[in-house]
PDB file of N, CA and C in Angstrom:
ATOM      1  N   UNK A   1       0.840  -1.170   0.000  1.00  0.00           N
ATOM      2  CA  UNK A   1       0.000   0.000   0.000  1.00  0.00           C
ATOM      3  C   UNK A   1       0.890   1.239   0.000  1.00  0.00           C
ATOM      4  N   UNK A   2       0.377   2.135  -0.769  1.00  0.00           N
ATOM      5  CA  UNK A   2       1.144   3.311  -1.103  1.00  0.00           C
ATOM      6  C   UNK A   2       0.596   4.687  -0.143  1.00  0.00           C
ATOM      7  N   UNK A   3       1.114   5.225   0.649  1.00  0.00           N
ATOM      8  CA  UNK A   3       0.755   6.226   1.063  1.00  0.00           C
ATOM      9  C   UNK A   3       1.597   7.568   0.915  1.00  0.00           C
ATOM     10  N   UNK A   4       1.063   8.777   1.486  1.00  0.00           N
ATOM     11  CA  UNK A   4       1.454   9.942   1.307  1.00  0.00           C
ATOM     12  C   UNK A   4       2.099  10.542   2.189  1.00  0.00           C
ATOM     13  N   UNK A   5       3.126  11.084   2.518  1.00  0.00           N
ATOM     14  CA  UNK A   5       3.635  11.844   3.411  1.00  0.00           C
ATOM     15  C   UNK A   5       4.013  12.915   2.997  1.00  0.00           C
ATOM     16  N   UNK A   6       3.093  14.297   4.016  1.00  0.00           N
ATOM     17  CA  UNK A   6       3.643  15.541   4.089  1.00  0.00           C
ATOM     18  C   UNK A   6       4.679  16.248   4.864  1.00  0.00           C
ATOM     19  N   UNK A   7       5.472  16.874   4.649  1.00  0.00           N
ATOM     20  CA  UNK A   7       6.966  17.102   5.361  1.00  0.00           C
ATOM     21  C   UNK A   7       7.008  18.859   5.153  1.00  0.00           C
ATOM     22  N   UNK A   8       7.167  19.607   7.298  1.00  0.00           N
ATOM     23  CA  UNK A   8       7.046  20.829   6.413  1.00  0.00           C
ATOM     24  C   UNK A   8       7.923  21.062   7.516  1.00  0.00           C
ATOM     25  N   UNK A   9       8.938  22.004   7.542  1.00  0.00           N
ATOM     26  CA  UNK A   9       9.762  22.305   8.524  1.00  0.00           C
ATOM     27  C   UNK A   9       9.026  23.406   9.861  1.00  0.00           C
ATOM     28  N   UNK A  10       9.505  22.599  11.252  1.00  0.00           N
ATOM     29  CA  UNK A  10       8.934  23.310  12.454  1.00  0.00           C
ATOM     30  C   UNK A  10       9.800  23.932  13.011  1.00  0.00           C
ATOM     31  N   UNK A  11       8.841  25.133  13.300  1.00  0.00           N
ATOM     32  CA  UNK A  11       9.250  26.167  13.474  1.00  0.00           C
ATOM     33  C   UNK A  11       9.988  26.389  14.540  1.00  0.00           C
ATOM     34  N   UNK A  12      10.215  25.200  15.601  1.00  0.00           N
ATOM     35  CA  UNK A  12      11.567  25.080  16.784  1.00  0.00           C
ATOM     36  C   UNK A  12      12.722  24.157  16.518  1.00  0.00           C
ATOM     37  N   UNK A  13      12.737  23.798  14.904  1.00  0.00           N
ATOM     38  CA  UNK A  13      13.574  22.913  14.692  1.00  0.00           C
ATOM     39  C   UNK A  13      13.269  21.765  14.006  1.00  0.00           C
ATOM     40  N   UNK A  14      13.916  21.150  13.174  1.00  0.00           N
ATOM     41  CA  UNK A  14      13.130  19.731  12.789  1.00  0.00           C
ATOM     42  C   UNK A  14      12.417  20.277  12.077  1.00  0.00           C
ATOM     43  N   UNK A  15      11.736  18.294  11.556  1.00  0.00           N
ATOM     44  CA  UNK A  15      10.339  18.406  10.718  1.00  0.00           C
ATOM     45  C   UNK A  15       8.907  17.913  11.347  1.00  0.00           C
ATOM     46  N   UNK A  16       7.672  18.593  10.989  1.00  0.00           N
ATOM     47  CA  UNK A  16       6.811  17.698  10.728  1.00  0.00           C
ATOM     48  C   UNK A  16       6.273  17.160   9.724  1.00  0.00           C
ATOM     49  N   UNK A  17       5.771  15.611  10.136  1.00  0.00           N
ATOM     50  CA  UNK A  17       5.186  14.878   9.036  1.00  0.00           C
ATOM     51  C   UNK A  17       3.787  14.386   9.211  1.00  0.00           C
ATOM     52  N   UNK A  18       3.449  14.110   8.427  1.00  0.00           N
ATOM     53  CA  UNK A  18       1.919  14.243   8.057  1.00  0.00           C
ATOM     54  C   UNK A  18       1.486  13.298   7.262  1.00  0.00           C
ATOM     55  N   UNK A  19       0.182  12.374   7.472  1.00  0.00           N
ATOM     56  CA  UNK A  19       0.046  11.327   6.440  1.00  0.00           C
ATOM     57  C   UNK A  19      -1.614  11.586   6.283  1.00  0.00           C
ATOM     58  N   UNK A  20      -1.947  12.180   4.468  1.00  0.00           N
ATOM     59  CA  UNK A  20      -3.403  12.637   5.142  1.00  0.00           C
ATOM     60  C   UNK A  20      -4.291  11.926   4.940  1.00  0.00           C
ATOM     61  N   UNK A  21      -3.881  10.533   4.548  1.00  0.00           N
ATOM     62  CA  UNK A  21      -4.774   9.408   4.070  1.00  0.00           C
ATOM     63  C   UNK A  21      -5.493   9.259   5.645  1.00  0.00           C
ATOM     64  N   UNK A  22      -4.870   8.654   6.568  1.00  0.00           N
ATOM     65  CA  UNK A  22      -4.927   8.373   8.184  1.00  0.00           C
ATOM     66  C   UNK A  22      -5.176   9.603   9.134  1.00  0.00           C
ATOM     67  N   UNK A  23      -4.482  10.561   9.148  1.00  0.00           N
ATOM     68  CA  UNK A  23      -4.453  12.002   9.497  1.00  0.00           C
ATOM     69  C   UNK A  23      -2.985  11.745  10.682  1.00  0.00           C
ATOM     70  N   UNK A  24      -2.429  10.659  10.527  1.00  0.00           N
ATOM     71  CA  UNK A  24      -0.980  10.596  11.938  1.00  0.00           C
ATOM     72  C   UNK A  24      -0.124  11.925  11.319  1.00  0.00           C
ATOM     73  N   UNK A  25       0.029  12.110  12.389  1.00  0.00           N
ATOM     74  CA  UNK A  25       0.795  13.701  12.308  1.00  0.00           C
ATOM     75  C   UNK A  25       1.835  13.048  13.607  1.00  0.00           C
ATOM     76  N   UNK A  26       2.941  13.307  13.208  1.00  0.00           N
ATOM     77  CA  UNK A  26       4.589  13.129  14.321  1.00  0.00           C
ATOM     78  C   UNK A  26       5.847  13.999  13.865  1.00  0.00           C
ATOM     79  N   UNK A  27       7.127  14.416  14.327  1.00  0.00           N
ATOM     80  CA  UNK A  27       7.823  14.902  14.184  1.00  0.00           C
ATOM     81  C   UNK A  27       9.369  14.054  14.409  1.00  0.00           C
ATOM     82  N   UNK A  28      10.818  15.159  13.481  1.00  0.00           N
ATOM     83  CA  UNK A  28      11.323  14.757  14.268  1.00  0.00           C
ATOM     84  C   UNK A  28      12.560  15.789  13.853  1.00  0.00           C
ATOM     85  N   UNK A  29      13.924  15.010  14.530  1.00  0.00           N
ATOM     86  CA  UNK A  29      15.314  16.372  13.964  1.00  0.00           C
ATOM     87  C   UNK A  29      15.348  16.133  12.573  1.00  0.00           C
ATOM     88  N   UNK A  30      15.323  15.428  11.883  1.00  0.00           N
ATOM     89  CA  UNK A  30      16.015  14.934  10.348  1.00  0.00           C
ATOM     90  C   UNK A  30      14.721  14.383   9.779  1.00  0.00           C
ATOM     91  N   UNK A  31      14.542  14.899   8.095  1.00  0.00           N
ATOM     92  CA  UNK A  31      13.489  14.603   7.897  1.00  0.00           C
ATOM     93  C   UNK A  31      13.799  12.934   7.296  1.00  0.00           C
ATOM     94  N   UNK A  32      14.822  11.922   7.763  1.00  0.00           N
ATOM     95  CA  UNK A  32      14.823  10.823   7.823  1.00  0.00           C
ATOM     96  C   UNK A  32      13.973  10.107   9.400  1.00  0.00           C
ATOM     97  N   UNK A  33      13.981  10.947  10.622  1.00  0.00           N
ATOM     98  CA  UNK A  33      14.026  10.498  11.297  1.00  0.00           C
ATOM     99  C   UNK A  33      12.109  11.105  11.411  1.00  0.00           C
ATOM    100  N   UNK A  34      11.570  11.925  10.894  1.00  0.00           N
ATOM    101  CA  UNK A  34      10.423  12.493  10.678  1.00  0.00           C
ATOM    102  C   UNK A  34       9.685  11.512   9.874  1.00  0.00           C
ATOM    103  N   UNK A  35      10.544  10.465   8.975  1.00  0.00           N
ATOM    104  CA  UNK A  35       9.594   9.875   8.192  1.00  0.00           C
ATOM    105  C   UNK A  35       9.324   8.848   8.929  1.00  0.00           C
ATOM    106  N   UNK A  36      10.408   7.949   9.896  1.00  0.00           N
ATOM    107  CA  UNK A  36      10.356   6.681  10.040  1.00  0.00           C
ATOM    108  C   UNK A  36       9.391   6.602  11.359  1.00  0.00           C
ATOM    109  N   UNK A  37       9.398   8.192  12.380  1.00  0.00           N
ATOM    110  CA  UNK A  37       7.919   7.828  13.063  1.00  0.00           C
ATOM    111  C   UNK A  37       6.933   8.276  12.338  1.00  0.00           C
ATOM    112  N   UNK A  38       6.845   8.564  11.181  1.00  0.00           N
ATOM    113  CA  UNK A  38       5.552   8.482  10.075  1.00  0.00           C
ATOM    114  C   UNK A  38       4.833   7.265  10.234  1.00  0.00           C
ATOM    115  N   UNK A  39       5.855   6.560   9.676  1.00  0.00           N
ATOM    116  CA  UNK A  39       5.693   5.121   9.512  1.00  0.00           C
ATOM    117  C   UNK A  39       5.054   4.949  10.357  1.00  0.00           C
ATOM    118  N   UNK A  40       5.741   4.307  11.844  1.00  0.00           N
ATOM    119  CA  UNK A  40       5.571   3.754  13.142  1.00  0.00           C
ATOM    120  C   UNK A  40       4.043   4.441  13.578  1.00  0.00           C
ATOM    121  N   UNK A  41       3.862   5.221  13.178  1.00  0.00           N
ATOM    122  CA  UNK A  41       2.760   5.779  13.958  1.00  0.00           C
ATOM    123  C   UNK A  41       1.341   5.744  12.931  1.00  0.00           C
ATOM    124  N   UNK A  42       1.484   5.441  11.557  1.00  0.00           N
ATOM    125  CA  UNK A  42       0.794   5.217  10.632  1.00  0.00           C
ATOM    126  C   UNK A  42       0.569   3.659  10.774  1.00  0.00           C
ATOM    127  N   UNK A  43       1.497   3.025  10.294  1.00  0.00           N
ATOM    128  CA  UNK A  43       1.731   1.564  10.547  1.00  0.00           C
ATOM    129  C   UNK A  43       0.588   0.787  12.509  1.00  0.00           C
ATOM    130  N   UNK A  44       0.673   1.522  13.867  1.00  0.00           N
ATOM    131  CA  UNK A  44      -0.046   1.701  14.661  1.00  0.00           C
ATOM    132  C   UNK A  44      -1.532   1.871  14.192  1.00  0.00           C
ATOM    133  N   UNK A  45      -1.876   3.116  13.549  1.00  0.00           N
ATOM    134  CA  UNK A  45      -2.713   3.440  13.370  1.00  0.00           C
ATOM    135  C   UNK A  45      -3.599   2.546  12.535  1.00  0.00           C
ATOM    136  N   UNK A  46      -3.075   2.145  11.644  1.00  0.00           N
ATOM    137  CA  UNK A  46      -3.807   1.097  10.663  1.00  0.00           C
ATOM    138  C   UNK A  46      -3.807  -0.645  11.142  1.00  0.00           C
ATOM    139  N   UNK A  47      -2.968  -0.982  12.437  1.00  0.00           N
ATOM    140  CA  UNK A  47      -3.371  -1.832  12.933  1.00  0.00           C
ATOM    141  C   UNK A  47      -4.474  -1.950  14.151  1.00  0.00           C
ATOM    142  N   UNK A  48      -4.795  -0.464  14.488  1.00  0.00           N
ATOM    143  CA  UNK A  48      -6.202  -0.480  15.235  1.00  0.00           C
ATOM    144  C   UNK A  48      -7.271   0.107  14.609  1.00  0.00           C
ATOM    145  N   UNK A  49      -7.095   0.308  13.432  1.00  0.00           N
ATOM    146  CA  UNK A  49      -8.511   0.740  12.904  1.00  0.00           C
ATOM    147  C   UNK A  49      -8.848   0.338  11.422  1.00  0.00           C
ATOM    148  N   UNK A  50      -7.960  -0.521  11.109  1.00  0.00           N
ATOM    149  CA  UNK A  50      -7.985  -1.221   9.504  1.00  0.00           C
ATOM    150  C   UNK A  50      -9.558  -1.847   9.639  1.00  0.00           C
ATOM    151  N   UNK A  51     -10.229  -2.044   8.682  1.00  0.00           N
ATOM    152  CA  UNK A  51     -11.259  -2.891   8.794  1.00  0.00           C
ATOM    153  C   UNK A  51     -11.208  -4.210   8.292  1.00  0.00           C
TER     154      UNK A  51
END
């Protein structure tokens, strides 16, 4: 499954990311490290509410 991630730089540093299929919104310093709790927190998300 293909999803979307939005990436916008915050304004104390770092990124946030954004997935607007799900709506998980997480952050982080590096927008490597912004994507991979994308994941983790998308990946969560779709194991408690997948149908």
């Amino acid at each position: 499954m293909k999803l979307n991630a939005i990436l916008t730089p915050a304004v104390e540093g770092g990124f946030v990311a954004l997935n607007p299929e799900t709506g998980t919104t997480t952050q982080g310093e590096t927008v490597e490290e912004a994507l991979a709790n994308l994941c983790e927190a998308t990946d969560l998300y779709l194991e408690e509410f997948a149908a």
